[in-house]
Protein backbone atom coordinates (compact mmCIF):
# COMPACT_ATOMS: atom_id res chain seq x y z
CA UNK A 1 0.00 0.00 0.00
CA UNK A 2 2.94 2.33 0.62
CA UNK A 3 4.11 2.27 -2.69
CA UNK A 4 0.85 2.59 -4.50
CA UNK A 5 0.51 5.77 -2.44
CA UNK A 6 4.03 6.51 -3.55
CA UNK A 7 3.27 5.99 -7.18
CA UNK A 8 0.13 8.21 -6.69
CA UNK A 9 2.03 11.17 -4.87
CA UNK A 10 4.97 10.92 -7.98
CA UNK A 11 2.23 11.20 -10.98
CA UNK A 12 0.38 14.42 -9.10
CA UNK A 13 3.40 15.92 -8.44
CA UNK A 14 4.18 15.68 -12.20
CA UNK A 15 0.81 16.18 -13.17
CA UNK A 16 0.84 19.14 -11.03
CA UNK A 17 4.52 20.30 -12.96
CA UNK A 18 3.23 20.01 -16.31
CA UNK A 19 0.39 21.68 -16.09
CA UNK A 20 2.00 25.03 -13.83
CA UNK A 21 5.00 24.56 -17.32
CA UNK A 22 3.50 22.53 -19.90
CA UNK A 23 2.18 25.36 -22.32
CA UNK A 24 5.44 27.52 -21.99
CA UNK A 25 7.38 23.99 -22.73
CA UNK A 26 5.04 23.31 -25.76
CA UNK A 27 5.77 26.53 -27.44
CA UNK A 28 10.03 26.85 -26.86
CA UNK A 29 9.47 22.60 -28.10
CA UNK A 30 7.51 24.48 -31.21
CA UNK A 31 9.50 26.88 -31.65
CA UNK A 32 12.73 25.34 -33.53
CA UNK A 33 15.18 28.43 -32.53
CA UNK A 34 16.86 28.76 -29.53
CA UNK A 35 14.04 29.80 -26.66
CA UNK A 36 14.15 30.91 -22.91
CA UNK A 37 11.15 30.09 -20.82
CA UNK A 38 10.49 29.78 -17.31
CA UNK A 39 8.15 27.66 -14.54
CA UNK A 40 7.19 26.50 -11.55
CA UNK A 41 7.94 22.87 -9.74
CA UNK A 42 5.58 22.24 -6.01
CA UNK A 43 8.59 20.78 -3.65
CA UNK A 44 8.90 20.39 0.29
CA UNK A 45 5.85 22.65 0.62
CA UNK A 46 7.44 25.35 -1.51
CA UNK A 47 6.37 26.59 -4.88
CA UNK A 48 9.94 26.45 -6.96
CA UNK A 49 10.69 28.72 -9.86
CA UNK A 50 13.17 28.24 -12.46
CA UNK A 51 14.69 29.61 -15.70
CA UNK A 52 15.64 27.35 -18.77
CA UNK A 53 17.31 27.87 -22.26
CA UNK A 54 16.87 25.35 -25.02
CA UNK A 55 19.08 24.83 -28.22
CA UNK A 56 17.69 24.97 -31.50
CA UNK A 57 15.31 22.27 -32.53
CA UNK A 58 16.22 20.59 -29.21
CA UNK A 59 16.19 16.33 -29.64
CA UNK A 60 15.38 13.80 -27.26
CA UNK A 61 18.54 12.86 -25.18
CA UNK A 62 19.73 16.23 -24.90
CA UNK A 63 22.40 16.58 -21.92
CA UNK A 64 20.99 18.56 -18.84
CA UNK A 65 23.44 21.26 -16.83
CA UNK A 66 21.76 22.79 -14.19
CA UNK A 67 23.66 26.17 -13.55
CA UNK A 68 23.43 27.49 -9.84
CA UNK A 69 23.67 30.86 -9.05
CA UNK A 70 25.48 32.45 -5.59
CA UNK A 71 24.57 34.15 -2.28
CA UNK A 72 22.17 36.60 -3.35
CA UNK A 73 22.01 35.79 -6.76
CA UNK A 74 18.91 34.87 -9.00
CA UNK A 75 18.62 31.92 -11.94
CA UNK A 76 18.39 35.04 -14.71
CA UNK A 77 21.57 36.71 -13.46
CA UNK A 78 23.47 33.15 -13.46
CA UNK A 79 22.16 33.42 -17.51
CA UNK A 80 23.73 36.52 -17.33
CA UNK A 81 26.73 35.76 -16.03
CA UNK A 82 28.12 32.43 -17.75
CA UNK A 83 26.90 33.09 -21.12
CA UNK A 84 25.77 29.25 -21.04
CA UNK A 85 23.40 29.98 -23.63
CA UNK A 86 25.40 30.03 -26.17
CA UNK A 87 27.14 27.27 -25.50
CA UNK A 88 24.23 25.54 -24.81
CA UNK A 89 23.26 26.12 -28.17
CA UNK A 90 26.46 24.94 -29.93
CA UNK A 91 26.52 22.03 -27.68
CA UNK A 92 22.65 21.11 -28.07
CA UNK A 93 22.55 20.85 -24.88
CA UNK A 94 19.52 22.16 -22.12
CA UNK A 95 20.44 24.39 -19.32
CA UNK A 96 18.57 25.56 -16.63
CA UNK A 97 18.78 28.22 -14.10
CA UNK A 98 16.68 27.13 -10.55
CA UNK A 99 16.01 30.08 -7.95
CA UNK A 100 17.50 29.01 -4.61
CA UNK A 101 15.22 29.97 -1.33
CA UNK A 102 15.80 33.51 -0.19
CA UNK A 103 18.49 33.45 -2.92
CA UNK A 104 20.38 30.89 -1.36
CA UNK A 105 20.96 27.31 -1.60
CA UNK A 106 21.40 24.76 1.51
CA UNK A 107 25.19 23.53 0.69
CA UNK A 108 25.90 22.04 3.69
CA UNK A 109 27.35 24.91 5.96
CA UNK A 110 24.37 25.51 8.01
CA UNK A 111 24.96 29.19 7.32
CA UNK A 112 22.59 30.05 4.38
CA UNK A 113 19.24 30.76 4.93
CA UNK A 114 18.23 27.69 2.52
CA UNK A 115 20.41 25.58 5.38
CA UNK A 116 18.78 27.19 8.64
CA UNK A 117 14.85 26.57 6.90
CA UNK A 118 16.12 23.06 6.19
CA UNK A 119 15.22 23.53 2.68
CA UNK A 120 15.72 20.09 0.93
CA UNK A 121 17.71 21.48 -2.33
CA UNK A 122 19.24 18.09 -2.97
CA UNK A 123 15.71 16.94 -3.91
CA UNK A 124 14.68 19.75 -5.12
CA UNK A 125 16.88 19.74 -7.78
CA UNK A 126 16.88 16.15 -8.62
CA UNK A 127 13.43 16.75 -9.02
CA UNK A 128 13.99 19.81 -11.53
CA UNK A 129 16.56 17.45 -13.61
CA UNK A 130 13.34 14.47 -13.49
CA UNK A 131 11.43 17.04 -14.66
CA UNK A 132 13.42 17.97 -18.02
CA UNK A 133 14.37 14.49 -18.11
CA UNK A 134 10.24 13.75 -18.69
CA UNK A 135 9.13 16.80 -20.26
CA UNK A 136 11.71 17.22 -23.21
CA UNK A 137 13.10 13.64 -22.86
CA UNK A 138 17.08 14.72 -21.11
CA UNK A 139 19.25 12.03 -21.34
CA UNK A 140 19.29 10.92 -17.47
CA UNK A 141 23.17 9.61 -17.57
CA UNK A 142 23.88 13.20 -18.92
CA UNK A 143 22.84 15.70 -16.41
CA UNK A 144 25.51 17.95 -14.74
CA UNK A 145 25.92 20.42 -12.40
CA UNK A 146 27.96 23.92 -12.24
CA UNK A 147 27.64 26.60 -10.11
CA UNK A 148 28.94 29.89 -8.55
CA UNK A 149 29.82 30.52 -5.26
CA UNK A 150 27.15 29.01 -2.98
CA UNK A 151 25.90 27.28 -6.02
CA UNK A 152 29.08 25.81 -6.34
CA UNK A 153 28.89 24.77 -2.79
CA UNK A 154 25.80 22.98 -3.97
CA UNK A 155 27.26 21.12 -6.71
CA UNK A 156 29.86 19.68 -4.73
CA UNK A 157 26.52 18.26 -1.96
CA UNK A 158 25.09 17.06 -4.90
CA UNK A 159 28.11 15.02 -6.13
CA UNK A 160 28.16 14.15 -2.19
CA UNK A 161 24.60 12.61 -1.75
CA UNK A 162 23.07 12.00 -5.72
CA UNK A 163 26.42 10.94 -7.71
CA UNK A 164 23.88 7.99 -8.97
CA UNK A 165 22.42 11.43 -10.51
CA UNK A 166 25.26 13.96 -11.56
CA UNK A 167 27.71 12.84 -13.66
CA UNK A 168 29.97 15.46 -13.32
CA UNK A 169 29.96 18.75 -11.77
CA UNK A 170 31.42 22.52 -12.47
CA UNK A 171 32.06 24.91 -9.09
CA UNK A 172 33.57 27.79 -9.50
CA UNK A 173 34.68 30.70 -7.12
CA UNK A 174 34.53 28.22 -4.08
CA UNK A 175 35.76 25.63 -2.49
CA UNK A 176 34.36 22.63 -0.51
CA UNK A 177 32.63 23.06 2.63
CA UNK A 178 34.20 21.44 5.77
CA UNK A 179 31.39 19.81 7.37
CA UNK A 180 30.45 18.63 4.09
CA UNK A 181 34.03 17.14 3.54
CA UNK A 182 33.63 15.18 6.73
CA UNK A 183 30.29 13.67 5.72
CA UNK A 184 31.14 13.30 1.84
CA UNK A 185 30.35 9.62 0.64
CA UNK A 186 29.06 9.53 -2.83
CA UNK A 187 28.22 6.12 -4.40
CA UNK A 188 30.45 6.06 -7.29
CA UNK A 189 33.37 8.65 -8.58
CA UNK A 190 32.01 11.93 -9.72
CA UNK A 191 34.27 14.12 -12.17
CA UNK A 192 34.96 17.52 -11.22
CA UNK A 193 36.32 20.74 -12.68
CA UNK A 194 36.55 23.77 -11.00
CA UNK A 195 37.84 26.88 -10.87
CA UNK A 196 39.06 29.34 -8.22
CA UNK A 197 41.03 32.43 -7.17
CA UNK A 198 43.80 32.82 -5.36
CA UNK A 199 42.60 36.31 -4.65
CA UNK A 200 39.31 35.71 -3.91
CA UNK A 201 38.08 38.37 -0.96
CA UNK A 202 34.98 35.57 -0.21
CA UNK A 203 36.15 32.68 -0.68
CA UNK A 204 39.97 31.81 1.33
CA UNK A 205 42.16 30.33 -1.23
CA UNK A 206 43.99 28.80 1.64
CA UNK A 207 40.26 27.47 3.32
CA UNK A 208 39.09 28.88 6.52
CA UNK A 209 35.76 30.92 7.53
CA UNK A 210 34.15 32.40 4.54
CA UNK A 211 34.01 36.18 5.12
CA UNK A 212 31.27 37.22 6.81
CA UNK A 213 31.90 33.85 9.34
CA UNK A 214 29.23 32.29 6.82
CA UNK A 215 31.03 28.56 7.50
CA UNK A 216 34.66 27.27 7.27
CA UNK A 217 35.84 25.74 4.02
CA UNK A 218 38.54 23.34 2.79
CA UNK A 219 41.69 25.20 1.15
CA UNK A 220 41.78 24.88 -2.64
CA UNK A 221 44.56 22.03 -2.32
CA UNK A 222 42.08 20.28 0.26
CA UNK A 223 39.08 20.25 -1.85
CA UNK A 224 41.21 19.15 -5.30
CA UNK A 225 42.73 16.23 -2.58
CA UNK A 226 39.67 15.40 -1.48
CA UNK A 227 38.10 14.74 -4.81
CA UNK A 228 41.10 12.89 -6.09
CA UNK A 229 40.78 10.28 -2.83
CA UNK A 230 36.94 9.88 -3.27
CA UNK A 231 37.40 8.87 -6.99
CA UNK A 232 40.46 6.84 -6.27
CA UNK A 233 42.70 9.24 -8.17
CA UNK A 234 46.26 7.05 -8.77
CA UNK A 235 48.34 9.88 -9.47
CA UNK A 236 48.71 13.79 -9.59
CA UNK A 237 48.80 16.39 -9.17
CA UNK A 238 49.71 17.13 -13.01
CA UNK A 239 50.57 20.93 -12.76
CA UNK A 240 50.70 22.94 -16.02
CA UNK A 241 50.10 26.41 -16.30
CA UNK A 242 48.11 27.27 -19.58
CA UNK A 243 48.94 29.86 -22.22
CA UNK A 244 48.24 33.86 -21.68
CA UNK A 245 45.23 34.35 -23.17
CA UNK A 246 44.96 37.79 -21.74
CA UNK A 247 48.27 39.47 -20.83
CA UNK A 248 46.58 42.40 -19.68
CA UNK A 249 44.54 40.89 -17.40
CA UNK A 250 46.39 40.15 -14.01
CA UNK A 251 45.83 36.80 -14.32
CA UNK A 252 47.16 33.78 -15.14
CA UNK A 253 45.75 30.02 -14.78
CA UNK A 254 47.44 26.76 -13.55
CA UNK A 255 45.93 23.55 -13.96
CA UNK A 256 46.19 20.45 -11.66
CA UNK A 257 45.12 17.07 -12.92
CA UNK A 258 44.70 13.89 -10.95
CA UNK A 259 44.28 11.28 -12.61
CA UNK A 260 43.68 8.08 -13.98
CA UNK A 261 41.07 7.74 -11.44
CA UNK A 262 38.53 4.80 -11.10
CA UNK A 263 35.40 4.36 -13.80
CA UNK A 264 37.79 6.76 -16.05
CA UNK A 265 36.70 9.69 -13.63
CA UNK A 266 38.99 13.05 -13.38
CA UNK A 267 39.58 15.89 -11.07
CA UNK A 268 40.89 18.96 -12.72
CA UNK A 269 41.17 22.14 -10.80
CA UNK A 270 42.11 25.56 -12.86
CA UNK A 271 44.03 28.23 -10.32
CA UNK A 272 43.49 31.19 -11.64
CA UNK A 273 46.25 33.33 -10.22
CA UNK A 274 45.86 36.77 -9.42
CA UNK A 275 42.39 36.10 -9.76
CA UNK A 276 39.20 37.08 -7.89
CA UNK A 277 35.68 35.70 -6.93
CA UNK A 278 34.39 35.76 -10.18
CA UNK A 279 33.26 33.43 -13.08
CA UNK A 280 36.32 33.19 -15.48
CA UNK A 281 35.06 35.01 -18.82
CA UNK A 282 32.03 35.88 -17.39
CA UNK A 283 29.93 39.39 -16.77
CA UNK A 284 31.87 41.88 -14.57
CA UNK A 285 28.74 41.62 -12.16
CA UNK A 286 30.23 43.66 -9.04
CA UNK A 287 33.09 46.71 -9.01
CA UNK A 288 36.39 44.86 -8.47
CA UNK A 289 36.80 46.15 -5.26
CA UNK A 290 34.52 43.73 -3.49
CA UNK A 291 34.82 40.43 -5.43
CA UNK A 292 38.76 41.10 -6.87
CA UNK A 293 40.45 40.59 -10.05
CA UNK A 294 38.28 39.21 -13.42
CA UNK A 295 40.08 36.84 -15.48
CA UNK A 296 39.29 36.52 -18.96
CA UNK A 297 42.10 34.19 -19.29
CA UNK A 298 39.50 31.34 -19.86
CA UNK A 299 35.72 31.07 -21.28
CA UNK A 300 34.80 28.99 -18.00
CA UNK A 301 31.22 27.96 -19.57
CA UNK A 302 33.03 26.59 -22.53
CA UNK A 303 35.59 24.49 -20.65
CA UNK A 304 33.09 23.17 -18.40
CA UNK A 305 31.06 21.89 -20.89
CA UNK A 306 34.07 20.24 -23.05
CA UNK A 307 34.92 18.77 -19.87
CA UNK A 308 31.65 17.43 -18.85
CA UNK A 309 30.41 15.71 -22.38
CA UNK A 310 33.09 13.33 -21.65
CA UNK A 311 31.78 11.66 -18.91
CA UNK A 312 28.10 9.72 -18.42
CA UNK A 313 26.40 7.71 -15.89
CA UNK A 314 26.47 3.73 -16.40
């Protein structure tokens, strides 16, 4: 009896999805061109809201990357920021841009306002990527997560607690909560690419509290270590630094590879030196005197999404 209740709760709640997004779906579906809509998803006794972009003429088995925004941030400023449309639409791929609780997201660090409602954004958003996986037919070994800042934060609880889910994930401008380091055990290895500065104002480079006391992190060598023993990592780190795209900038990025790690996983960390809390490439989306140095020595969208076609779930 409990799971024909089960069953019954499931097909409301997605009865309940597709008519709150179904016509808005229908016409970007209709529309053969690239399209931005928006809708609504009932979860934990909160209506959800959410921004998507679709490619042109977007096919069944389209890869999913849900793209989180940070502290204070919304889903149409995250567009804003990365530029993932347009990669999106090179890449045929879907991307979507959820609105955290009180513009926040519940990463782990108890410090958020998503943590201290004990808002459940782990299902939340594995709900979002069901949703796209029925409603437009997402491949469901191909869904990814990146994210800024506390969205980053995110990604890396998501690769914690749903790596059945996420096949790979993106953070950038952040580093890896401690108290989710000490309860991190995802099910199988989970790819990850990230980038960070090692001037970052927020977000300590060498770990500690997060300014504001908003929850100690993991230093950036930590987090990269971390990642390379949960996926079994044999080797690394590989340390090359890439060529000066921008000499102008102030920046300049190193990479460090682990690898080969198990089930042909990777962890690949980009430093960006000089750099600040920012999205590499990205919108300049706050004066340089409170996040730091941009970088435009990489198009961070871009190399996340090279890096994350490679990899699938079984």
């Amino acid at each position: 009896m409990e799971r024909a209740w089960s069953r019954i709760w499931k097909a409301a709640a997605l009865a309940l999805m597709v008519s709150a997004c179904g016509g808005a779906h229908a016409r970007c579906l209709a529309a053969h061109a690239p399209c931005m809509g928006s809708g609504k998803l009932e979860h934990g006794g909160r209506t959800r809201t959410f921004r998507y972009h679709l490619p042109p003429q977007v096919k069944p088995g389209a890869p999913l990357v849900l793209s989180l925004h940070g502290r204070m941030g919304q889903g149409k400023g995250q567009a804003k920021l990365t530029g993932f449309n347009a990669v999106a639409d090179e890449g045929g791929f879907i991307v979507v841009y959820p609105d955290g609780v009180d513009r926040s997201w519940a990463d782990g660090r108890g410090t958020t306002p998503a943590d201290q409602l004990g808002v459940d954004d782990v299902g939340f958003l594995t709900a979002l990527a069901d949703h796209f996986i029925a409603e437009f037919g997402a491949d469901r070994r191909r869904v990814y997560a990146a994210g800024m800042s506390n969205g980053a934060m995110m990604s890396y609880r998501l690769a914690c607690e749903r790596a059945d889910r996420f096949a790979a994930i993106g953070p950038v401008a952040a580093l890896m909560g401690q108290a989710l380091a000490g309860s991190c055990a995802p099910s199988r290895p989970v790819s990850v690419i990230s980038f960070v500065g090692t001037e970052d104002p927020l977000v300590p480079f060498e770990g500690g509290p997060v300014r504001g006391d908003r929850g100690p992190v993991l230093s950036e060598a930590e987090s990269r270590e971390k990642w390379a023993a949960l996926n079994g990592c044999e080797a690394g780190p590989a340390v090359s630094q890439e060529p000066d795209r921008a000499p102008t900038d102030g920046t300049r990025i190193r990479r460090e590879a682990h690898g080969p790690c198990r089930e042909g996983s990777e962890v690949v960390f980009h430093v960006v030196e000089g750099g600040g809390h920012v999205w590499p490439g990205g919108a300049q989306y706050l004066p340089k005197a409170i996040i730091g140095r941009p970088s435009q020595e990489a198009d961070a969208s871009r190399a996340l999404w090279e890096f994350f076609q490679r990899f699938q779930l079984p």
